[in-house]
Each structure stands twice: as C-alpha cells, then as structure tokens.
N, C-alpha and C. Protein backbone atom coordinates (compact mmCIF):
# COMPACT_ATOMS: atom_id res chain seq x y z
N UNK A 1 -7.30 -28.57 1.66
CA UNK A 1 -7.12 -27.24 2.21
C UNK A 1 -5.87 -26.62 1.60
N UNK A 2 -6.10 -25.25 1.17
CA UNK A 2 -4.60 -24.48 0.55
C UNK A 2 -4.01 -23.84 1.43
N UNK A 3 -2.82 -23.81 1.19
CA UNK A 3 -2.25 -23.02 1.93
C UNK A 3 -2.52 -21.04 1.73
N UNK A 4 -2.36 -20.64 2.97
CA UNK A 4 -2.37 -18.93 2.40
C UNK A 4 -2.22 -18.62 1.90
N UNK A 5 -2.33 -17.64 1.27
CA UNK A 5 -1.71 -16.41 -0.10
C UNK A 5 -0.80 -15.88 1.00
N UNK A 6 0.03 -15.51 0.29
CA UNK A 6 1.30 -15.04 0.62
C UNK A 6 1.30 -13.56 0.50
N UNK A 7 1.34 -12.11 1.42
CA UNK A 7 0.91 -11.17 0.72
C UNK A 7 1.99 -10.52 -0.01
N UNK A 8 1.77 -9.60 -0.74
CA UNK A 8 2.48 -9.06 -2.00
C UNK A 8 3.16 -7.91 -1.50
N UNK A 9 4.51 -7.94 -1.58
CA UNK A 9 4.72 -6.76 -1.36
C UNK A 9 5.16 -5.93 -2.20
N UNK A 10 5.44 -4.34 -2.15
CA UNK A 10 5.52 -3.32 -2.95
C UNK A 10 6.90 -3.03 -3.32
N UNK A 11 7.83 -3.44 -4.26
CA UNK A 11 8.55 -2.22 -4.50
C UNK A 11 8.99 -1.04 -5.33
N UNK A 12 8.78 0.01 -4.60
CA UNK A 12 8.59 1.44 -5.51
C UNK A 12 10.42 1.50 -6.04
N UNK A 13 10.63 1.83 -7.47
CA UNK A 13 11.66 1.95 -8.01
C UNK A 13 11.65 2.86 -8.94
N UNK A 14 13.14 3.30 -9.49
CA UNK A 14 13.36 4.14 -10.45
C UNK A 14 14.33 3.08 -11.46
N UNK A 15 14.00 3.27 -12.89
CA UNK A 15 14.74 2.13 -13.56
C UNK A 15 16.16 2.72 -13.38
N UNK A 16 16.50 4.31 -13.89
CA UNK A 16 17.39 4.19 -13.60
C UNK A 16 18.39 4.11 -12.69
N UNK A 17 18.04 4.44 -11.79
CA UNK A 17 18.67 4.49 -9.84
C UNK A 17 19.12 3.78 -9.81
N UNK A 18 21.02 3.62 -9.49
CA UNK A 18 21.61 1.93 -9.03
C UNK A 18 20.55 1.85 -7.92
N UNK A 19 20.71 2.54 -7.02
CA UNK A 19 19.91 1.07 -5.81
C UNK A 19 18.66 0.88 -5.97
N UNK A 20 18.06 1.42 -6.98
CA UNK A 20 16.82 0.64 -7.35
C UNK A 20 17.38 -0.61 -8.03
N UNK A 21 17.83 -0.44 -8.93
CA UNK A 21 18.69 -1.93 -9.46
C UNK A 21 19.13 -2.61 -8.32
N UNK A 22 19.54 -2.79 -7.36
CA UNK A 22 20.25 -3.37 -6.50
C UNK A 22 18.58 -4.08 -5.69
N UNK A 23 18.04 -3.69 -5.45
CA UNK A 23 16.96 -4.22 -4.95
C UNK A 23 15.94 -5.11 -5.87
N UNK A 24 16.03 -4.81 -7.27
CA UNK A 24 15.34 -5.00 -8.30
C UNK A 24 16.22 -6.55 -8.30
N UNK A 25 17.27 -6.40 -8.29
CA UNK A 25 18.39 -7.55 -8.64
C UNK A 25 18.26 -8.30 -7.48
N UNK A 26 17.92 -8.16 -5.95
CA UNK A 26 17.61 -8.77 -5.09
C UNK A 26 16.72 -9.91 -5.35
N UNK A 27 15.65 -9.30 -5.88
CA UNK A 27 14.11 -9.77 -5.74
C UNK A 27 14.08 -10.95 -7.10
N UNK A 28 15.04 -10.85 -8.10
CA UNK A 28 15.23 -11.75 -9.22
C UNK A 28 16.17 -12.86 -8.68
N UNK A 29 17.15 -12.54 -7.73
CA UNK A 29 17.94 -13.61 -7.81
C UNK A 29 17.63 -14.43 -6.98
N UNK A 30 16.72 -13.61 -6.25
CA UNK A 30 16.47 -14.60 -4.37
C UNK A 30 14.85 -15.19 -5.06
N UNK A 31 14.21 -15.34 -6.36
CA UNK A 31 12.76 -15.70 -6.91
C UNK A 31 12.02 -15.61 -6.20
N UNK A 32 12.12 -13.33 -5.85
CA UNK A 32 10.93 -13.73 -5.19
C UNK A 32 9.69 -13.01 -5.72
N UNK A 33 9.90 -12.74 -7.33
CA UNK A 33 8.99 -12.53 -8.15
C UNK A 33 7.08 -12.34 -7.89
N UNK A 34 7.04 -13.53 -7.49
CA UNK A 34 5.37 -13.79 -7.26
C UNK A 34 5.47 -13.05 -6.13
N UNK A 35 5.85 -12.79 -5.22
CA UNK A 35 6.25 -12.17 -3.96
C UNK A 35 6.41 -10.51 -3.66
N UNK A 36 6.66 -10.09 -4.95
CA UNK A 36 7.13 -8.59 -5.43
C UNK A 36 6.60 -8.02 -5.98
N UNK A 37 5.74 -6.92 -6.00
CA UNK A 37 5.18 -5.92 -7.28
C UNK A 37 6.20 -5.02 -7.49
N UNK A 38 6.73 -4.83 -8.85
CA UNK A 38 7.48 -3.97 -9.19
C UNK A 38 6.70 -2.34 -9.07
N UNK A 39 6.92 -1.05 -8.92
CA UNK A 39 5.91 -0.63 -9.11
C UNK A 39 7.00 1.01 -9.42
N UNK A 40 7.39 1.04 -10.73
CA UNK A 40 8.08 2.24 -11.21
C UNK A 40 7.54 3.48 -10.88
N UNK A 41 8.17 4.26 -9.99
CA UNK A 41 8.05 5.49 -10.17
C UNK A 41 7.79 6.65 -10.85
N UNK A 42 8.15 6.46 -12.57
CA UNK A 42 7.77 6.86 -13.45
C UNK A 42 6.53 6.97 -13.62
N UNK A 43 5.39 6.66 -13.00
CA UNK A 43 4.20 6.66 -13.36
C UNK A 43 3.38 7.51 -12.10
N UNK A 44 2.57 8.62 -12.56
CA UNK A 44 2.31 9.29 -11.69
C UNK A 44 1.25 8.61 -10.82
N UNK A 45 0.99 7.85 -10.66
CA UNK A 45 -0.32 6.74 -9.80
C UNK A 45 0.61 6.04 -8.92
N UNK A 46 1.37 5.29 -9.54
CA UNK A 46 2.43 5.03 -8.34
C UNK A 46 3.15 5.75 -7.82
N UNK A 47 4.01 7.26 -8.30
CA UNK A 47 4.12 7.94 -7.22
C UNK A 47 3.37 8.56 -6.60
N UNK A 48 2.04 8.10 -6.29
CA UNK A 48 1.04 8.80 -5.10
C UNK A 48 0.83 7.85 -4.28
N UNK A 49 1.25 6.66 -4.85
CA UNK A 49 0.79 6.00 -3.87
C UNK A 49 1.97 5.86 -2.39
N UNK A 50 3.27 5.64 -3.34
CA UNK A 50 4.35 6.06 -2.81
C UNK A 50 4.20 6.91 -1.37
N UNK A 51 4.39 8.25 -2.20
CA UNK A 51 4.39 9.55 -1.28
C UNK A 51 3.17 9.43 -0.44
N UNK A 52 1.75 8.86 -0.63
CA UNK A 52 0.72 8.65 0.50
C UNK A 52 1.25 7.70 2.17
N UNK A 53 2.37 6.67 1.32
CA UNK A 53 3.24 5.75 2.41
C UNK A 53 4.29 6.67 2.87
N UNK A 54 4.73 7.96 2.70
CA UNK A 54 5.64 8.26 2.79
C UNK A 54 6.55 8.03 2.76
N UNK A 55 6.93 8.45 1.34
CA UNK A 55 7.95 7.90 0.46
C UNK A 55 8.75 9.12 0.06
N UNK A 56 9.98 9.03 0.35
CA UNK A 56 11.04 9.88 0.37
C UNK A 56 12.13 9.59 -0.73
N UNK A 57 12.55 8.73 -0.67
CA UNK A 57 13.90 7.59 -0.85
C UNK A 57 13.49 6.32 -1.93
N UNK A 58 13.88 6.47 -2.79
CA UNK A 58 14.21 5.28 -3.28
C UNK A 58 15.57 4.87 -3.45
N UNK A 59 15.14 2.72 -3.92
CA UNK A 59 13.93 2.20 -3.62
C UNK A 59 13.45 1.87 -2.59
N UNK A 60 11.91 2.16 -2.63
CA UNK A 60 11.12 1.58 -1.00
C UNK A 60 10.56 0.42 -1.04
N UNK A 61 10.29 -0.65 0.11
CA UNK A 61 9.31 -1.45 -0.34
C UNK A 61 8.35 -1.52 0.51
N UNK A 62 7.25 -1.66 0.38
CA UNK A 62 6.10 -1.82 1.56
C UNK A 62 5.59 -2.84 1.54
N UNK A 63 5.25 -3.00 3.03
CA UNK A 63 5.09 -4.53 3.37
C UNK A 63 3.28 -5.15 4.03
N UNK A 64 3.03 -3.69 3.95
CA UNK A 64 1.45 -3.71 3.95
C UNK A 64 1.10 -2.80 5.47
N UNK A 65 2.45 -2.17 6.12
CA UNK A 65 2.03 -1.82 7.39
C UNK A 65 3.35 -0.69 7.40
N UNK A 66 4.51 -1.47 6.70
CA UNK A 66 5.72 -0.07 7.08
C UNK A 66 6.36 0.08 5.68
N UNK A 67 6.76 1.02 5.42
CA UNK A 67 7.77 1.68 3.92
C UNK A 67 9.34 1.25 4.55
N UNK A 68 9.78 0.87 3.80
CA UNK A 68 11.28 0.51 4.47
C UNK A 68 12.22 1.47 3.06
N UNK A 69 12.82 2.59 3.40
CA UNK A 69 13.18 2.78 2.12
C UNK A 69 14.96 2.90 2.22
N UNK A 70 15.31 2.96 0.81
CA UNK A 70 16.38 2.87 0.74
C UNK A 70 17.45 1.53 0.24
N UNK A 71 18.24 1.00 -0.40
CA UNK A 71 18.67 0.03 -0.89
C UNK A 71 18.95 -1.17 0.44
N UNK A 72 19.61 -0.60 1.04
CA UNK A 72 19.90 -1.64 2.44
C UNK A 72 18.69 -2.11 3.34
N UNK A 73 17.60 -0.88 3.38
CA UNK A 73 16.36 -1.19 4.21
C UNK A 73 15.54 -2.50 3.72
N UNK A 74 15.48 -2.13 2.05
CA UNK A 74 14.97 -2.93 1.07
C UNK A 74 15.23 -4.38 1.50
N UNK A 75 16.52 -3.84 1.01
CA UNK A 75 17.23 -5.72 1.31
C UNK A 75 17.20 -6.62 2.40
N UNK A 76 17.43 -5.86 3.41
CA UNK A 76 16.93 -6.25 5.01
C UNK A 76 15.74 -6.70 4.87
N UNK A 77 14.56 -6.17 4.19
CA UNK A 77 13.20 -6.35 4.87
C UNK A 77 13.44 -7.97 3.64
N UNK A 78 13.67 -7.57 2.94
CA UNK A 78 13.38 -8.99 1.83
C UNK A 78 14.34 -9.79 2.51
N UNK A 79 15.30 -9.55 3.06
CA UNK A 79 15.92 -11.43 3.74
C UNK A 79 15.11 -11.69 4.75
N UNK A 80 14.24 -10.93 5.44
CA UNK A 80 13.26 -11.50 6.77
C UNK A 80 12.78 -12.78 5.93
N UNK A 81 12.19 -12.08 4.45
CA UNK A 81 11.30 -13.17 3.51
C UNK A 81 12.23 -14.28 3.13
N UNK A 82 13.48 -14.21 2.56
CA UNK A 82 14.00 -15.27 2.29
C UNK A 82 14.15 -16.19 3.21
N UNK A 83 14.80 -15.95 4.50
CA UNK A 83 15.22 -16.54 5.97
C UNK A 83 13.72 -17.57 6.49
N UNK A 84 13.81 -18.77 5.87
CA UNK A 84 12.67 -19.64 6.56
C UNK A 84 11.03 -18.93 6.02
N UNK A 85 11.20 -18.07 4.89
CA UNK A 85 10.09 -17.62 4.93
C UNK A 85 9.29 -16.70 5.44
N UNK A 86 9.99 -16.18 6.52
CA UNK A 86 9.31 -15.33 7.55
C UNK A 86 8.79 -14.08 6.88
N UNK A 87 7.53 -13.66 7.80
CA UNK A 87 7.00 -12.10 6.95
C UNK A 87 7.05 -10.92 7.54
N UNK A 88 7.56 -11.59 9.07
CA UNK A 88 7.54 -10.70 10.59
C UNK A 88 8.38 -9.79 10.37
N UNK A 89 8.95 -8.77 10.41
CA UNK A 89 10.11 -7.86 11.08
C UNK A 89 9.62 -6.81 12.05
C-alpha cells in the first residue's frame, strides 16, 4: 500500500519581486520542491488563474481551498508544511 500523494501547492510569483524571491527561496531551502508549483506571473494563463483565486498581492500561494498572499502569509502557510508535515491551517 502507498502512501498519499501529497497535494501540490501553488505559488504565484513575479521573478522580479523581492518577496517573490523570499518565498521562492523558502520553498528551495526548506525542499519543498515536489511540494510547490512555481507558477510566474508573467504568463497570462497563470495570471487568470491567479486573479480567478483572488489574487491581489504577490507572492500568493494556494493551497487548494485559500490564497494566502503576500511574503509573510506565504511563509506562514509553508511552515504549517514543514512543522511535522502538517497540511491543516
């Protein structure tokens, strides 16, 4: 028996934006790669999908139910994930 898939979460970024970097740099140092879709703003498909979550602020990340945006929100929602794993907040 396998264990679950783990679901994927979103984060919407701008390359150049520090706190998109700052979240971008989160998600590399804490490996949580397989865990993360990068998903640049630069591209007009991802910003619809964005703005459909209501998306204001970058960077956001979505977690399959809420947009958490902003560099600190980001980071918050990704230590729930680091902390024992958890996916809850």
């Amino acid at each position: 028996m396998s264990a679950p898939e783990s679901p994927i979460l979103e984060l919407f970024h701008r390359i150049a934006d520090p706190p998109s970097a700052t979240a971008r740099r989160f998600v590399t140092d804490h490996a949580l790669e397989d865990r993360v879709r990068f998903r640049n703003l630069t591209y007009a498909e991802v910003e619809k999908d964005w703005l459909e979550r209501g998306g204001h602020t970058s960077p956001a990340l979505w977690d399959g139910t809420r947009l958490h945006q902003g560099a600190e929100a980001v980071v918050a929602r990704l230590m729930a994930v680091v902390n024992l794993g958890r996916d809850d907040s």
